[in-house]
N, C-alpha and C. Protein backbone atom coordinates (compact mmCIF):
# COMPACT_ATOMS: atom_id res chain seq x y z
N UNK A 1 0.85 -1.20 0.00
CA UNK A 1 0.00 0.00 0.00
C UNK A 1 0.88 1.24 0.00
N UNK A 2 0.15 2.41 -0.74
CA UNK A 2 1.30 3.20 -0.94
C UNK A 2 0.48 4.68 0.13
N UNK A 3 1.62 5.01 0.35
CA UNK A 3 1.03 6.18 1.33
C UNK A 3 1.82 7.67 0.50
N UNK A 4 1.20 8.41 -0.13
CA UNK A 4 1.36 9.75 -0.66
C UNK A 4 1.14 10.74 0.23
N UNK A 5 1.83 11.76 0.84
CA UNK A 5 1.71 12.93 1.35
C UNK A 5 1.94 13.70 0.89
N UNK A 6 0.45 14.84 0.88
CA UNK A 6 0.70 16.28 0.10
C UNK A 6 0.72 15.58 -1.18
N UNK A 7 -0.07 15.42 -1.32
CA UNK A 7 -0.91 14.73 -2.62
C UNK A 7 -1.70 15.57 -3.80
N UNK A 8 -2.11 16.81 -2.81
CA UNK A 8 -2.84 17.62 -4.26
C UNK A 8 -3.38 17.24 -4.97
N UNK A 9 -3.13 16.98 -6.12
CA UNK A 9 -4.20 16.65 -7.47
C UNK A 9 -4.28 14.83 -7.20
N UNK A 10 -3.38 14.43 -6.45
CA UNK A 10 -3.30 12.86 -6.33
C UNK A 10 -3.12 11.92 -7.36
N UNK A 11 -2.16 12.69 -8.54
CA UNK A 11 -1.51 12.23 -9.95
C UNK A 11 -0.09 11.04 -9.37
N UNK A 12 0.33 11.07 -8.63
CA UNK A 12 1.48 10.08 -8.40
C UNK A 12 0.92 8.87 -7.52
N UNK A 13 -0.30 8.92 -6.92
CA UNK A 13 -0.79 7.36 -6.77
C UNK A 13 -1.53 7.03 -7.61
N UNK A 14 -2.84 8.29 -8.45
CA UNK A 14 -3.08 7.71 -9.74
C UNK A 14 -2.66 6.90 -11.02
N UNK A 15 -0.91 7.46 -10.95
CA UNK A 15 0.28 6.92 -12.07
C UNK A 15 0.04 5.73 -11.38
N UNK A 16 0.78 5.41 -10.37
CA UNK A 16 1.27 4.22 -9.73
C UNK A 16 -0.03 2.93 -10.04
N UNK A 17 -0.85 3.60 -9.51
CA UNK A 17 -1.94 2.46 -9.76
C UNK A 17 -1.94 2.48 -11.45
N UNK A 18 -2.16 2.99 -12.06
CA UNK A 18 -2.51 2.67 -13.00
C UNK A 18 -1.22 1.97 -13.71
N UNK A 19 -0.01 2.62 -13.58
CA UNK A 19 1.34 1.23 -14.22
C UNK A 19 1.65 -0.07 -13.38
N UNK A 20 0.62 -0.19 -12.48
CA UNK A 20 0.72 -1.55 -12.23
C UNK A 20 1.58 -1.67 -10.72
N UNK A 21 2.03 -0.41 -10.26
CA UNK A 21 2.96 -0.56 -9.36
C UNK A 21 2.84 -0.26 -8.13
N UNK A 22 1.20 -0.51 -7.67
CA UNK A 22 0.58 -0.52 -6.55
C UNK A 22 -0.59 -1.30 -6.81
N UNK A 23 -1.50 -1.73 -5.39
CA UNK A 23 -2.59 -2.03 -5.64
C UNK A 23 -3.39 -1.46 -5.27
N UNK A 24 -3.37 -0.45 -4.43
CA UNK A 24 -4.10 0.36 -3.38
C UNK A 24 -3.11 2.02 -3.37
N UNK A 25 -3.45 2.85 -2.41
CA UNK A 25 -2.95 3.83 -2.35
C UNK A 25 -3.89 4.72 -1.18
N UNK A 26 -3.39 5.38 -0.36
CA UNK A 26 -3.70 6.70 0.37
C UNK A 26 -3.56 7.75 -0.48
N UNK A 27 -4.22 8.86 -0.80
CA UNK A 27 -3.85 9.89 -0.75
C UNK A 27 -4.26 11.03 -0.23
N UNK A 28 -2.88 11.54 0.20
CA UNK A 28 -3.28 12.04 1.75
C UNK A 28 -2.23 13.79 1.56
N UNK A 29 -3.52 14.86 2.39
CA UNK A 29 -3.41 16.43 2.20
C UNK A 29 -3.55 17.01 3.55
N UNK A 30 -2.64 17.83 3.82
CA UNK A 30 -4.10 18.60 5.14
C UNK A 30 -4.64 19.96 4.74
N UNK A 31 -5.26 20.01 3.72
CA UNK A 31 -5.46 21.07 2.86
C UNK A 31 -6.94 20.30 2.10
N UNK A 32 -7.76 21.06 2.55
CA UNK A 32 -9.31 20.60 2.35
C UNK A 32 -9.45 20.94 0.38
N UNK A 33 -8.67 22.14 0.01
CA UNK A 33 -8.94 22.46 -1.06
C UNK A 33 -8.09 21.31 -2.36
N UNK A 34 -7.12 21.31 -2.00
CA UNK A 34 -5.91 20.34 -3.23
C UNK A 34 -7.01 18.40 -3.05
N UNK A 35 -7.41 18.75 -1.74
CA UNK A 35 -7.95 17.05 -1.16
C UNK A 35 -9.35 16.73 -2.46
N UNK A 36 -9.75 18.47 -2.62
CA UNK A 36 -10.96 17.72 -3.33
C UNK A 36 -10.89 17.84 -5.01
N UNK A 37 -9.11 18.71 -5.37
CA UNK A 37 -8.75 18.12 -6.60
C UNK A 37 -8.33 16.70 -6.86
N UNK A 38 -8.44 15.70 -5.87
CA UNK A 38 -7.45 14.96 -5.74
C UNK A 38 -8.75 13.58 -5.78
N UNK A 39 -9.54 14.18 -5.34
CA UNK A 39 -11.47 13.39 -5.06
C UNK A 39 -11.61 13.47 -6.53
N UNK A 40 -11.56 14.66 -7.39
CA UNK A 40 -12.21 15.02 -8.61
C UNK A 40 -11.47 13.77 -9.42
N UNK A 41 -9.99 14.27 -9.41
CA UNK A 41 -8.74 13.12 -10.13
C UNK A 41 -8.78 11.86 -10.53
N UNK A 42 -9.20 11.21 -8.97
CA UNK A 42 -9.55 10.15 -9.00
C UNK A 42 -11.16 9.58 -9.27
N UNK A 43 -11.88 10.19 -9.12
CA UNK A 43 -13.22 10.07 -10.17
C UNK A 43 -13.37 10.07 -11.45
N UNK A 44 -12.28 10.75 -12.10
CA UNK A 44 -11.77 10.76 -13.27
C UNK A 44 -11.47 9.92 -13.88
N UNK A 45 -10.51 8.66 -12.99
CA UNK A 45 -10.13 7.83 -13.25
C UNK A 45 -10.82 6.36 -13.08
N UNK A 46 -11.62 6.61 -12.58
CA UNK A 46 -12.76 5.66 -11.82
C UNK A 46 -11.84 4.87 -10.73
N UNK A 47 -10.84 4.92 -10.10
CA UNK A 47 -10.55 4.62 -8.56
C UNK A 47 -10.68 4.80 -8.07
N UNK A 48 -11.85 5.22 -7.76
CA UNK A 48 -12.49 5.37 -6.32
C UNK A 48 -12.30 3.97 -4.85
N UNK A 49 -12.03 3.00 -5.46
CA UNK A 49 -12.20 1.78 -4.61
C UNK A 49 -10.65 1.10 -4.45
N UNK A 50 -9.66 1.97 -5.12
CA UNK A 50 -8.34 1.72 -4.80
C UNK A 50 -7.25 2.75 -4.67
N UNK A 51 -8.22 4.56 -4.49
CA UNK A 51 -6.70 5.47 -3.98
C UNK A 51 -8.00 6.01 -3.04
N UNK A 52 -7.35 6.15 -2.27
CA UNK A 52 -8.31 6.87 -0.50
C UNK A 52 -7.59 7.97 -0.49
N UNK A 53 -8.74 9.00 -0.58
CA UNK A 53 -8.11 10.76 0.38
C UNK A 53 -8.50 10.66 1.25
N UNK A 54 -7.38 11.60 2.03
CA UNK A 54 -7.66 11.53 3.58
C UNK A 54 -7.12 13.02 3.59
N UNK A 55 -7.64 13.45 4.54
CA UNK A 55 -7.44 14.95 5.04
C UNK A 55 -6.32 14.75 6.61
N UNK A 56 -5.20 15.16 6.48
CA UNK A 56 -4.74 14.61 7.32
C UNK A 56 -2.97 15.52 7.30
N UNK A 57 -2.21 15.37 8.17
CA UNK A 57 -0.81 16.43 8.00
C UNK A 57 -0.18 14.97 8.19
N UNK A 58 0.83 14.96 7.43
CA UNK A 58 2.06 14.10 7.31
C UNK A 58 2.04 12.58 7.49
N UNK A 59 2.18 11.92 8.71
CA UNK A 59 1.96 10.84 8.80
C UNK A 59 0.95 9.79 9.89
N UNK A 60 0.22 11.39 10.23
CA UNK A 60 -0.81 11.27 11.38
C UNK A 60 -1.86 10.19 10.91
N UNK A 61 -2.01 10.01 9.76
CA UNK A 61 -2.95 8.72 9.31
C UNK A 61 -2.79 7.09 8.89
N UNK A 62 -1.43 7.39 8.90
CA UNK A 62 -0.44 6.24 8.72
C UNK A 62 -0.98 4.70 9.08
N UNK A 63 -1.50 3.94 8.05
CA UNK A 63 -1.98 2.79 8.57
C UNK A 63 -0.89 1.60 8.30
N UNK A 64 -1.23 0.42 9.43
CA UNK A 64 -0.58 -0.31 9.35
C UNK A 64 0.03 -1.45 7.98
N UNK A 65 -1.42 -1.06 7.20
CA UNK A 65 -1.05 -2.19 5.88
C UNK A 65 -0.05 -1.02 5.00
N UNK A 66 0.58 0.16 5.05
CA UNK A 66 1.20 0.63 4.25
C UNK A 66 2.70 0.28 4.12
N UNK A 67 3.57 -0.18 3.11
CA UNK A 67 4.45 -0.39 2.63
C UNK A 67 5.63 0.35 2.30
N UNK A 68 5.41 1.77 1.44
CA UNK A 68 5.97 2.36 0.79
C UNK A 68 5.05 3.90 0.94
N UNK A 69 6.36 5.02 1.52
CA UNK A 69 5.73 6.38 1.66
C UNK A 69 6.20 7.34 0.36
N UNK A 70 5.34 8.32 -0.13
CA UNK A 70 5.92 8.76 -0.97
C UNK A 70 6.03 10.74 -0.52
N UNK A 71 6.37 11.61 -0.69
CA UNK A 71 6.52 12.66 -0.14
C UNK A 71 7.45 13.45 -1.57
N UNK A 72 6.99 14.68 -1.96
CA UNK A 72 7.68 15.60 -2.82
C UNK A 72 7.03 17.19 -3.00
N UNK A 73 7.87 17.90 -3.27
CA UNK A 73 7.42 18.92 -3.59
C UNK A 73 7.63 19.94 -2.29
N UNK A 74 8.46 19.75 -1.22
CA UNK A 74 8.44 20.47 -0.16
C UNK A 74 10.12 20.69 0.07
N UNK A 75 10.19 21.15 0.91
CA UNK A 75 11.99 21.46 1.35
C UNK A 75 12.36 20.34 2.03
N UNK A 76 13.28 19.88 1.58
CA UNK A 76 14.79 19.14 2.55
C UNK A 76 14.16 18.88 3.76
N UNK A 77 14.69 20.12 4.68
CA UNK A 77 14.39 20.49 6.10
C UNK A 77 12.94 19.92 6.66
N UNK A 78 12.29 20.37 5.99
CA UNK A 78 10.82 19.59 6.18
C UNK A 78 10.22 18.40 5.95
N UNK A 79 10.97 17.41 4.82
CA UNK A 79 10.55 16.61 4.35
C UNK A 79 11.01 15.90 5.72
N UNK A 80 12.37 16.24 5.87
CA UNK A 80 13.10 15.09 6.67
C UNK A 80 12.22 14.91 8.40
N UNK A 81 11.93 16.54 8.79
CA UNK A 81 10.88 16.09 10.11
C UNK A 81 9.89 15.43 9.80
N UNK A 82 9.21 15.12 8.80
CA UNK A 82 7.67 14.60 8.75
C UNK A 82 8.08 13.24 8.73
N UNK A 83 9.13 13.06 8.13
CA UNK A 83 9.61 11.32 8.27
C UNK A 83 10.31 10.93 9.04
N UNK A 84 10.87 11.85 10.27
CA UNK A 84 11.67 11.13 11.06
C UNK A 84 11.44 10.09 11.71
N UNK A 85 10.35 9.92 12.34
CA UNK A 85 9.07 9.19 12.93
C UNK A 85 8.61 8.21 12.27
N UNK A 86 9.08 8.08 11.44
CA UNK A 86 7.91 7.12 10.69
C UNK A 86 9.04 5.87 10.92
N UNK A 87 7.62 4.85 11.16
CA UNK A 87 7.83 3.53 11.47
C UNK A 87 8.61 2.46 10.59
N UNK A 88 10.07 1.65 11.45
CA UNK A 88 10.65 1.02 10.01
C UNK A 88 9.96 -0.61 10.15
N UNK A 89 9.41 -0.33 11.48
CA UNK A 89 8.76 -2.34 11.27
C UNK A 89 7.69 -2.34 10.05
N UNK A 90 6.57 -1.54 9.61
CA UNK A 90 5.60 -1.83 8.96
C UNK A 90 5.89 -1.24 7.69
N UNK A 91 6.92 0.19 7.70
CA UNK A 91 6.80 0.66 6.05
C UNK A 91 8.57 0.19 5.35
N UNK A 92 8.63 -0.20 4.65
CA UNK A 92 9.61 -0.64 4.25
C UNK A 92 10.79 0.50 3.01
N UNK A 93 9.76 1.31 2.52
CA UNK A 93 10.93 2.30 1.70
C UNK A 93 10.18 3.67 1.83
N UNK A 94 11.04 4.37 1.65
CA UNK A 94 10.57 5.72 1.40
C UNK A 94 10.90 6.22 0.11
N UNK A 95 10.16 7.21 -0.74
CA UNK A 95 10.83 7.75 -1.74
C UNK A 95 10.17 9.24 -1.88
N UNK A 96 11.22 10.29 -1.83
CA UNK A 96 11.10 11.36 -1.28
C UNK A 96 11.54 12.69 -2.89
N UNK A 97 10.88 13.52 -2.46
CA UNK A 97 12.35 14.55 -4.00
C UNK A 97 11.78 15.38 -3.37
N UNK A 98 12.70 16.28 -3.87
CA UNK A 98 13.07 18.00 -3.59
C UNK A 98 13.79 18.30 -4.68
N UNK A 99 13.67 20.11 -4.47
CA UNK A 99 14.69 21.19 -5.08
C UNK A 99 15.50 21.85 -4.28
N UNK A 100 15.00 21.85 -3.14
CA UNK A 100 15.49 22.43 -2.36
C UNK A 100 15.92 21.90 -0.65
N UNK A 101 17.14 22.40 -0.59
CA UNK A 101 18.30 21.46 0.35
C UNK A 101 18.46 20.19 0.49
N UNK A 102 18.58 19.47 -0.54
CA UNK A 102 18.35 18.04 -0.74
C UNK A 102 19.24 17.31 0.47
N UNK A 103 20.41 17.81 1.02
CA UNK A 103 21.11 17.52 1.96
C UNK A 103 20.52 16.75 3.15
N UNK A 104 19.54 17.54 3.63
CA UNK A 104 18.88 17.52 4.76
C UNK A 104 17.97 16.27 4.79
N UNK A 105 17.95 15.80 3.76
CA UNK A 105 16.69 14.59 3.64
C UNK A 105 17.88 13.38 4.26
N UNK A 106 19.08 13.50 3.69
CA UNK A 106 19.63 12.26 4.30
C UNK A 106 20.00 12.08 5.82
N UNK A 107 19.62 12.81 6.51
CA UNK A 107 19.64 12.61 7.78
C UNK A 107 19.13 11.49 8.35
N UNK A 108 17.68 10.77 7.68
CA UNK A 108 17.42 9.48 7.69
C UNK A 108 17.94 8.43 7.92
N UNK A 109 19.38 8.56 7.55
CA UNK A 109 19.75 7.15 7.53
C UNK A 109 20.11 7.11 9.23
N UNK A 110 20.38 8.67 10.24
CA UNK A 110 20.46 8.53 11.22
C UNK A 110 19.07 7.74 12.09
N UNK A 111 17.74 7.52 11.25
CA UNK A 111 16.95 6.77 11.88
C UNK A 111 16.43 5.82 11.22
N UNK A 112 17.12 4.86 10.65
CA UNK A 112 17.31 3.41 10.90
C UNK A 112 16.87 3.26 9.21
N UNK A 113 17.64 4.52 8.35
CA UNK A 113 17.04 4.22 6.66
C UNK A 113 18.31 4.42 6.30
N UNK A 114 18.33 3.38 5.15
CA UNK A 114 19.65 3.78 3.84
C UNK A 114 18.87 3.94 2.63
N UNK A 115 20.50 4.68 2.14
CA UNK A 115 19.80 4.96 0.92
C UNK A 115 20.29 3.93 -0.32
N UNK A 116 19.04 3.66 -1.13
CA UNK A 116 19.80 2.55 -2.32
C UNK A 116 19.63 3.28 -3.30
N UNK A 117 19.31 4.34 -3.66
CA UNK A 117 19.24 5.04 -4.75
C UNK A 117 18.79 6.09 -5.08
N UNK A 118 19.60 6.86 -6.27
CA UNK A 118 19.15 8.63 -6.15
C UNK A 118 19.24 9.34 -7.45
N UNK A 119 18.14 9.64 -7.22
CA UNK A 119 19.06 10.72 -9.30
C UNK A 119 18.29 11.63 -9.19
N UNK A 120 18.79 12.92 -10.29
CA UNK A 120 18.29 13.88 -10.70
C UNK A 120 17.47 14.69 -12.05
N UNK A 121 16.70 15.11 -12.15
CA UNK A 121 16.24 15.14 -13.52
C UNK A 121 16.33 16.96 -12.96
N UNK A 122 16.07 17.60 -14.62
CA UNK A 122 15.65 19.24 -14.46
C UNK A 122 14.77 19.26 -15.56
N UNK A 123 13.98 20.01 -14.64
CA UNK A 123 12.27 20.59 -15.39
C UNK A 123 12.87 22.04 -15.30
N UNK A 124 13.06 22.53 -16.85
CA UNK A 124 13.39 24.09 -17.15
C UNK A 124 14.23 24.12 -16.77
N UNK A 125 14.34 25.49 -15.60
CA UNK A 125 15.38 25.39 -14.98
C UNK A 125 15.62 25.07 -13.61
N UNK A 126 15.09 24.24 -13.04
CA UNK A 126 14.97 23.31 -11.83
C UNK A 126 15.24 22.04 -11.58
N UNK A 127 16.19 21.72 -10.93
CA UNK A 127 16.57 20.75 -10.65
C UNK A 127 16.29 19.65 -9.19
N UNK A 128 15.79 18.48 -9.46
CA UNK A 128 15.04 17.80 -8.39
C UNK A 128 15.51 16.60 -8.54
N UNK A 129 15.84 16.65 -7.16
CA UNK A 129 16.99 15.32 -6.47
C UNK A 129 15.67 14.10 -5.90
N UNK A 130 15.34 12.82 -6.51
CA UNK A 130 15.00 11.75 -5.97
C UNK A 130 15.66 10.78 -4.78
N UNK A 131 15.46 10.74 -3.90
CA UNK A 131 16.10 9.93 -2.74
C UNK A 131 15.43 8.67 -2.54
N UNK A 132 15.45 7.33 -2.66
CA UNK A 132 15.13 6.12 -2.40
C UNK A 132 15.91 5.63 -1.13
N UNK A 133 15.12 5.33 0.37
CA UNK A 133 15.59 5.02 1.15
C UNK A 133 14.80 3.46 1.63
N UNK A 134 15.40 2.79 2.25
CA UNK A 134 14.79 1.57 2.74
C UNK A 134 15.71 0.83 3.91
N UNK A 135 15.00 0.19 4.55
CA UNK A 135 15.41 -0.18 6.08
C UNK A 135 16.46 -0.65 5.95
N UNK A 136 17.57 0.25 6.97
CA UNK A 136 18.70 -0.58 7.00
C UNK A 136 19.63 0.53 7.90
N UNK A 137 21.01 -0.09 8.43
CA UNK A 137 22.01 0.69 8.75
C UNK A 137 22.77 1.53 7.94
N UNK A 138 23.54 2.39 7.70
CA UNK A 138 24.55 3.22 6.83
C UNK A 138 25.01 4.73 7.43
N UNK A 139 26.27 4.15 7.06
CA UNK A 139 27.27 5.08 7.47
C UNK A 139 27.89 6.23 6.44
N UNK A 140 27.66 7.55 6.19
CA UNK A 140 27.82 8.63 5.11
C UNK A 140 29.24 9.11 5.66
N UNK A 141 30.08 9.29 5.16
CA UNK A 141 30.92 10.20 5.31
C UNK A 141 30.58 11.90 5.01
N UNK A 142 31.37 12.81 5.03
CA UNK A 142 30.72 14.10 4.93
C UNK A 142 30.27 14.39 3.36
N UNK A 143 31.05 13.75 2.66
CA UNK A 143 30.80 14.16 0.80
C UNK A 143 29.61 12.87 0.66
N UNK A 144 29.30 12.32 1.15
CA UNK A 144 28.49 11.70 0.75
C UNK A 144 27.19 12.23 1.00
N UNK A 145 26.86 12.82 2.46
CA UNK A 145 26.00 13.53 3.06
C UNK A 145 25.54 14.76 2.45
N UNK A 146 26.18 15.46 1.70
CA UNK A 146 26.07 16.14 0.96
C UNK A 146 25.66 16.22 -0.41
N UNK A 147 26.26 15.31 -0.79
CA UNK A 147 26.09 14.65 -2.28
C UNK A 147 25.14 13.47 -2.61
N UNK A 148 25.30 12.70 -2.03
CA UNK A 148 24.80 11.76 -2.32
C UNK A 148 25.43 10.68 -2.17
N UNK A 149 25.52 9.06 -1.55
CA UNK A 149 26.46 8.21 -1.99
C UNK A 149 26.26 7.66 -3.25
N UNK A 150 24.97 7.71 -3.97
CA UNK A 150 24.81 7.26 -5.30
C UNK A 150 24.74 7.78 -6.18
N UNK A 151 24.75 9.10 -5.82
CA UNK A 151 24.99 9.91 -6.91
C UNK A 151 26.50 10.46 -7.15
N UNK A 152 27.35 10.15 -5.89
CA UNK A 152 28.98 10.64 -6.32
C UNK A 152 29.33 9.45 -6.89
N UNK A 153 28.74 7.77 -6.37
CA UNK A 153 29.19 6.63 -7.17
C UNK A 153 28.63 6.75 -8.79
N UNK A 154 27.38 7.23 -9.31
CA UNK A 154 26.55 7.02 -10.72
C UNK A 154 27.60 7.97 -11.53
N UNK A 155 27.31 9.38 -10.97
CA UNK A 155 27.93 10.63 -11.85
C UNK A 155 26.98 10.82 -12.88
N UNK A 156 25.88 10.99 -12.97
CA UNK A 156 24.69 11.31 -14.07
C UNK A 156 25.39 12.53 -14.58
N UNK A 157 25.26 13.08 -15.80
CA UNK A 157 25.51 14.11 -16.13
C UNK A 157 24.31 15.11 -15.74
N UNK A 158 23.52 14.90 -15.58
CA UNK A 158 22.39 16.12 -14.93
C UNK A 158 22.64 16.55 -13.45
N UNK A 159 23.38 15.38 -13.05
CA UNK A 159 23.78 15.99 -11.54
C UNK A 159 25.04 16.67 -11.14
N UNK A 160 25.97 16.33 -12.26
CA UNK A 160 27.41 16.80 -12.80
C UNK A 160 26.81 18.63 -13.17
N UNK A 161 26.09 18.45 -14.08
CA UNK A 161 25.59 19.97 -14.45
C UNK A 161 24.96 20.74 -13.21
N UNK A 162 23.80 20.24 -12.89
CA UNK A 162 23.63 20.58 -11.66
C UNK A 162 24.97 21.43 -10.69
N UNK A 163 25.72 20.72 -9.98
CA UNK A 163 26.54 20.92 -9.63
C UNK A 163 27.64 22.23 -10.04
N UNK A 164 27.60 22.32 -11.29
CA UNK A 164 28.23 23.44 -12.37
C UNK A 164 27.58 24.69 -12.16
N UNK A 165 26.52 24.07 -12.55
CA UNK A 165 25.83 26.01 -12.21
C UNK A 165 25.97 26.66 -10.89
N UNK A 166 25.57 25.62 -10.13
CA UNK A 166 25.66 25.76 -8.11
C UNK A 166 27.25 26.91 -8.50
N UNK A 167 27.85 25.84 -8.71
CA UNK A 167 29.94 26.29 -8.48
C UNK A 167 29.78 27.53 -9.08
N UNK A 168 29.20 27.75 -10.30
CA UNK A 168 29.34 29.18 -10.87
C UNK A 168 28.66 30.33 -10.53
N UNK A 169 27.24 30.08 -9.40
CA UNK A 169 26.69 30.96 -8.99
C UNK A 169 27.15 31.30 -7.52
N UNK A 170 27.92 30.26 -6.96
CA UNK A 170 29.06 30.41 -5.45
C UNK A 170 29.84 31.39 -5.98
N UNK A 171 30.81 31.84 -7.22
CA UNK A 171 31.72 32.11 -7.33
C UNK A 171 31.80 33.60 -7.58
N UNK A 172 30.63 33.41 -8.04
CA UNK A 172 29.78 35.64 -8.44
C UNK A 172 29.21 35.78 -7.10
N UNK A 173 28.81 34.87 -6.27
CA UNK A 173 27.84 35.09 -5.06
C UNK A 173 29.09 35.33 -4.05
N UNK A 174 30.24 35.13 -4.17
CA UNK A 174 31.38 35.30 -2.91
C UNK A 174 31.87 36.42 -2.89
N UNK A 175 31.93 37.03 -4.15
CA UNK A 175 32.89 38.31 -4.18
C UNK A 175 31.72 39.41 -3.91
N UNK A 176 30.81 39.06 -3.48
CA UNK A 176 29.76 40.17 -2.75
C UNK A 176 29.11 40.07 -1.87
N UNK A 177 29.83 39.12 -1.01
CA UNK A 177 29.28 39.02 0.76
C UNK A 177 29.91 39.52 1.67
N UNK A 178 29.69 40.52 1.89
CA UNK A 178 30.53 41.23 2.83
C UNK A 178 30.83 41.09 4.11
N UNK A 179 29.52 39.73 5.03
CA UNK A 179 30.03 38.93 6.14
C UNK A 179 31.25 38.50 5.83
N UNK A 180 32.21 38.01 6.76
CA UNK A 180 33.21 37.23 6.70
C UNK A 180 33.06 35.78 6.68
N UNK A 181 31.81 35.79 7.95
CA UNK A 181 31.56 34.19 8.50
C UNK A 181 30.92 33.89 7.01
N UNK A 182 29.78 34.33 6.72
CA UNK A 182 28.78 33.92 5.51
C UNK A 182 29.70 33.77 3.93
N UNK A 183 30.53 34.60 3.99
CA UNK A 183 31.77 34.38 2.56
C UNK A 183 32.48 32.89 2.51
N UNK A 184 32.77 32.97 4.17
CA UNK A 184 33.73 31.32 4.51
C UNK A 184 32.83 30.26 4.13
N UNK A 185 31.33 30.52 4.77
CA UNK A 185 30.62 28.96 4.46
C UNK A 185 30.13 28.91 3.09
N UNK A 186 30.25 30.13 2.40
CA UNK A 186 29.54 30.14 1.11
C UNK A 186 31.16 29.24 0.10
N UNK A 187 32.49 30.26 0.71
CA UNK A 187 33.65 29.40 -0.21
C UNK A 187 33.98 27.60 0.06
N UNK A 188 33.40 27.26 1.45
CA UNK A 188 33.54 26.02 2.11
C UNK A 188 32.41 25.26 0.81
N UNK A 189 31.35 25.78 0.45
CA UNK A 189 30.65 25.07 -0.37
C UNK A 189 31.14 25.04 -1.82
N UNK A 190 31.48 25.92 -2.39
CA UNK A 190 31.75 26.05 -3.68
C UNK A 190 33.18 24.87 -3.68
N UNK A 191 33.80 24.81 -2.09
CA UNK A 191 35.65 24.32 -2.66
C UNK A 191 34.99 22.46 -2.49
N UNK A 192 33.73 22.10 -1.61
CA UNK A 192 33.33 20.58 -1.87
C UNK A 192 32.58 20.56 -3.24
N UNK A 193 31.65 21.59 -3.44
CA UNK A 193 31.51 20.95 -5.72
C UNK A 193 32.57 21.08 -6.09
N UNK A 194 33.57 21.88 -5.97
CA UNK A 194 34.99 21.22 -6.98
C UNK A 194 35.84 20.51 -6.92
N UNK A 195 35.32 19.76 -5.67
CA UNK A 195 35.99 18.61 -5.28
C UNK A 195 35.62 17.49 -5.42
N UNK A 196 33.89 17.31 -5.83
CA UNK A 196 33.33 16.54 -6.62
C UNK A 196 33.32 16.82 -7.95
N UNK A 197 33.51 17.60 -8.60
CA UNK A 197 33.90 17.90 -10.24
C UNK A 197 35.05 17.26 -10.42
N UNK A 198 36.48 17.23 -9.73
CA UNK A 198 37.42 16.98 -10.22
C UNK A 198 37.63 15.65 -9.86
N UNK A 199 37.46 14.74 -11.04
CA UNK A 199 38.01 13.45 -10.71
C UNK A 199 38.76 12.57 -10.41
N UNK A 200 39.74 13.25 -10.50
CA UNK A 200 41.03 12.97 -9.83
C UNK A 200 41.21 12.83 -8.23
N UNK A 201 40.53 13.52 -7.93
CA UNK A 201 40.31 13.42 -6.12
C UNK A 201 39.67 12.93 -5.75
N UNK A 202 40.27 12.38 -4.59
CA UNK A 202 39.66 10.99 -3.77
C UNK A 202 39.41 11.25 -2.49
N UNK A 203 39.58 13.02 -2.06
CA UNK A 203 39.69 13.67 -0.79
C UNK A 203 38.29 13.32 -0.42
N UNK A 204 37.76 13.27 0.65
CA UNK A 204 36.98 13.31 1.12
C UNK A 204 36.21 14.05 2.21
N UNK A 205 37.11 14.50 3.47
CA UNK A 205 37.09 15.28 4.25
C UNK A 205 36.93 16.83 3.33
N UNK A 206 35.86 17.26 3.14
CA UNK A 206 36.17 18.47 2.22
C UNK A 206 35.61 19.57 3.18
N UNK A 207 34.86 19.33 4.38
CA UNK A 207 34.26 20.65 5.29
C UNK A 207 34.96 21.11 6.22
């Protein structure tokens, strides 16, 4: 069973069910208005008897037959509190995306999730990091925590680019911060993407 949060129109358990890759589904809002695009959606589709809205914030509805959580469209920082909590005896993976502070989502693995897989795609000009986590122990070093461990092992070129623009907008963004502290953490970031750009290095300690 798939559990969707912040579901809105309720198009990613609609997909799912319909390619075969669920049998059931929650979909779940705490927002009365997106809940009843999401009622309409699925009337649309005639599943009514296999995706459930629920009016509800994060994982407050969380039933026991669910399997697999799905969560996108929100910040890092946030994604990662709504899932800290969540149970590893009954749900078995998470799969999460963002645009923003993708970092912060891997904190997870500090409560009892690894990650098996990650990539990036860009819509225009936006770029959105997928995180696949599932029960287990794992240990990140700091470039990994940052990066990704599967994405510094894959090297997608969308996440390579990604990365490029970041480095080139650190580099116009430094020579006009006139904090000292805020210049240091802004150059501390720009000197770990070029330390994942350059392949030759195997440094790791980069913070």
């Amino acid at each position: 069973m798939l559990y969707d949060i912040g579901t809105d129109h309720a198009y990613l358990p609609i997909a799912a069910i319909k390619r075969g890759l669920v049998r059931k589904a929650y979909a779940v809002d705490n927002k009365q208005g997106p809940l009843e695009s999401a009622r309409n959606h699925i009337a649309h589709y005639h599943l009514e008897d296999r995706v459930i809205p629920i009016l509800a914030d994060g994982l407050a509805a969380l039933e026991n037959d669910v399997d697999v959580v799905t969560i996108a469209g929100l910040g890092g920082p946030l994604i990662a509190r709504i899932l800290e909590n969540c149970p590893t005896k009954t749900v078995r993976r998470l799969i999460v995306q963002t645009a923003v502070q993708v970092q912060a989502i891997r904190v997870l693995i500090d409560a009892g999730w690894c990650i098996v897989d990650e990539t990036v795609i860009r819509e225009q000009d936006v770029y959105y990091t997928t995180v696949v986590f599932e029960v287990g122990a794992q240990t990140l070093n700091e470039q990994e925590r940052a990066f990704g461990p599967m994405l510094l092992k894959k090297r997608p070129a969308v996440f390579l680019e990604q990365l490029r623009h970041e480095a080139a907008y650190l580099r116009s963004l430094t020579a006009t911060i006139p904090d000292l502290t805020a210049r240091a953490r802004q150059s501390r970031r720009l000197h770990a993407i070029e330390e994942v750009l350059d392949e030759r290095s195997n440094h790791t300690n980069i913070f």
